[in-house]
Protein backbone atom coordinates (compact mmCIF):
# COMPACT_ATOMS: atom_id res chain seq x y z
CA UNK A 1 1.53 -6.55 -10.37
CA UNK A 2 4.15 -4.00 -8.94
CA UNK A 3 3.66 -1.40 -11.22
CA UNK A 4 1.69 1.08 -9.36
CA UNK A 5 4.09 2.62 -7.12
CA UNK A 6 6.27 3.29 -9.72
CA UNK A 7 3.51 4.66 -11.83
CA UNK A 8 2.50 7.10 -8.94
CA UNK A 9 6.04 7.97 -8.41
CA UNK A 10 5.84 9.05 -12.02
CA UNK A 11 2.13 11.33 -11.65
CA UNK A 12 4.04 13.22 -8.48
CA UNK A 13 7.08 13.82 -10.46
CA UNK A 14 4.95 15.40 -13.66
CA UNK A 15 2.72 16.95 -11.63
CA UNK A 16 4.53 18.34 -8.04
CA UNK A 17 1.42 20.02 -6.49
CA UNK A 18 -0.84 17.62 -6.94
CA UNK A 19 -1.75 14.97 -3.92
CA UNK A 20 -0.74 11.41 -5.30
CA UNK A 21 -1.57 8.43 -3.67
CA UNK A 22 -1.48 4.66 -4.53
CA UNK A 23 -3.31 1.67 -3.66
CA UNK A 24 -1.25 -1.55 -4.02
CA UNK A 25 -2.09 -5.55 -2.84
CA UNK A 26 0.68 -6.93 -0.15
CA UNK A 27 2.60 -8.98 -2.41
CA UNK A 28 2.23 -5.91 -5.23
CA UNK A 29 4.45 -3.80 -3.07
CA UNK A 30 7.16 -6.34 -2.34
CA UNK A 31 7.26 -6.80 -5.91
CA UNK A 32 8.87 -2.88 -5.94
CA UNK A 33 10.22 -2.23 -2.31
CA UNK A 34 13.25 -0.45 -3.61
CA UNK A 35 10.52 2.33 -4.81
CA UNK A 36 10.07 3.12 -1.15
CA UNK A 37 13.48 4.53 -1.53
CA UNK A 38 12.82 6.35 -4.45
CA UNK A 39 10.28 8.20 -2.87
CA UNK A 40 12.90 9.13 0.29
CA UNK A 41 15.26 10.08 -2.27
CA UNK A 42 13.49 12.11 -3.97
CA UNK A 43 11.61 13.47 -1.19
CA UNK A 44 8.20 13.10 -2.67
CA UNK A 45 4.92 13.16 -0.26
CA UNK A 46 2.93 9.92 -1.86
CA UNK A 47 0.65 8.12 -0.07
CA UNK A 48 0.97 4.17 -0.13
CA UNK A 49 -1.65 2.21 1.22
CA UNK A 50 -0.77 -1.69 0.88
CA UNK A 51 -3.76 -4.20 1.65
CA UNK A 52 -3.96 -7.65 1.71
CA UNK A 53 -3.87 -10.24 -1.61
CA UNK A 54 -6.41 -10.30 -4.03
CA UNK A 55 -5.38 -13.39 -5.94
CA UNK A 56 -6.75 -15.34 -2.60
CA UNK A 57 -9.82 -13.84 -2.68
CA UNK A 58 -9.94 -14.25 -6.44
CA UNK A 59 -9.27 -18.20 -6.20
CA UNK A 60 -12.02 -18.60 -3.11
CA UNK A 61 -14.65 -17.19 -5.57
CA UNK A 62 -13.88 -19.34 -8.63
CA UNK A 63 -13.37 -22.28 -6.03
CA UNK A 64 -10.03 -23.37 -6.96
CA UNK A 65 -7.71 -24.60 -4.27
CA UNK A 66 -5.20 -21.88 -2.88
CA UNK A 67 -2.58 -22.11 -4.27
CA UNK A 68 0.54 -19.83 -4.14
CA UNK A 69 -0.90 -16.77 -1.91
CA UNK A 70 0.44 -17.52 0.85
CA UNK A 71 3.14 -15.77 2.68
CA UNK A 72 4.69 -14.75 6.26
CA UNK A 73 3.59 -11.21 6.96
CA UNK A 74 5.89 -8.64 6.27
CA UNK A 75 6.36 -5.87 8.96
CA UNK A 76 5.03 -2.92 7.15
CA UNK A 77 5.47 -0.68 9.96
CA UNK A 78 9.65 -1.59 10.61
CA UNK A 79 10.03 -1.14 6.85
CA UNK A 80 8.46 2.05 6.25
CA UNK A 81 10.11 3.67 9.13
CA UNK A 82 13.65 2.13 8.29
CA UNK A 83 13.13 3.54 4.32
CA UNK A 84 12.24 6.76 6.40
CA UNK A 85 8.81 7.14 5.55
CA UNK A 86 5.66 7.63 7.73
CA UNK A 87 4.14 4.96 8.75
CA UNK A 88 0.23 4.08 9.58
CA UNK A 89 -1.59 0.47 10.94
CA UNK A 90 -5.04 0.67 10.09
CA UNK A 91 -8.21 -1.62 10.90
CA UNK A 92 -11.30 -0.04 10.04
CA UNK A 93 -12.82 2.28 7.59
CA UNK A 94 -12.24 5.26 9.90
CA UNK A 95 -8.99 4.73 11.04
CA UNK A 96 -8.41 4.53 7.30
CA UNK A 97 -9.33 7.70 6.26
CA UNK A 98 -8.07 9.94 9.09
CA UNK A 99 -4.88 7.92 7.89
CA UNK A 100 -5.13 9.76 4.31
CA UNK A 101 -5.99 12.92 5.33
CA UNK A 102 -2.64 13.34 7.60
CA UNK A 103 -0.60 11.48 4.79
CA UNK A 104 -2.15 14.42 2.43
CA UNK A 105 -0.06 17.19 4.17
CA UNK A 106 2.83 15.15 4.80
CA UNK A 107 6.40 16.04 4.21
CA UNK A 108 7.95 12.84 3.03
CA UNK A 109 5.73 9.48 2.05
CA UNK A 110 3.64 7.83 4.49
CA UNK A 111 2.74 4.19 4.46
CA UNK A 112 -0.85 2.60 5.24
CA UNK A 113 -1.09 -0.90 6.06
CA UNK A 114 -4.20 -1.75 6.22
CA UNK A 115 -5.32 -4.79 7.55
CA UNK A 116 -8.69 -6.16 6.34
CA UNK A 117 -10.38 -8.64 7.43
CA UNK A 118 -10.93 -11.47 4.22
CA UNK A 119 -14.14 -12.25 4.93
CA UNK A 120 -15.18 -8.31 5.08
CA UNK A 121 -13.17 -7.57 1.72
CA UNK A 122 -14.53 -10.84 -0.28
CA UNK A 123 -18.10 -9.12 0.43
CA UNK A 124 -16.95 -5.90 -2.14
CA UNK A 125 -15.60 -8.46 -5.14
């Protein structure tokens, strides 16, 4: 968990011109926050898109109690804009991938929180 931010940050660095983008679980992200910096710092254009936990989901379908998952819900949207990146709420498929598309040509590194709805994502596992 955590580590692929960093490794993304590491793909834009090698490769500049290239359109880098992560996908990371809720928790995954907190695990690195100080990466959201990095990428202000160094002024790199990735695209972060942070969903919600998959160890829940993970536990429902092996029916063991939940246990450890969760959390009070981070504001995504005050954190990405105070680590002065762009920031995008998303809640459907659509929304989602206009999202991308604008995050592609941006300057700096843009933030997508999605927000899924459990039952819709446990259908995909």
């Amino acid at each position: 968990m955590g580590c692929v931010l960093p490794l993304a940050i590491g793909v834009k660095l090698a490769a500049p011109e290239r359109p880098v983008g992560c996908f990371t679980g809720d928790a995954g992200l907190e695990m690195v926050l100080g990466e959201l910096a990095t990428l202000r710092d160094l002024e790199l254009p990735v695209v972060v898109d942070a969903t919600l936990s998959l160890i829940d989901l993970m536990q429902n379908r092996m029916q063991y109690p939940q246990r450890g998952v969760t959390f009070g819900e981070t504001d995504w949207v005050a954190l990405a804009a105070a680590m002065g990146g762009h920031v995008v709420l998303v809640e459907s498929r659509d929304a989602t991938r206009a999202a991308v598309e604008t995050a592609l040509t941006a300057d700096r590194f843009t933030l997508i929180a999605a927000r899924i709805d459990p039952a819709a994502y446990g259908r995909y596992m």
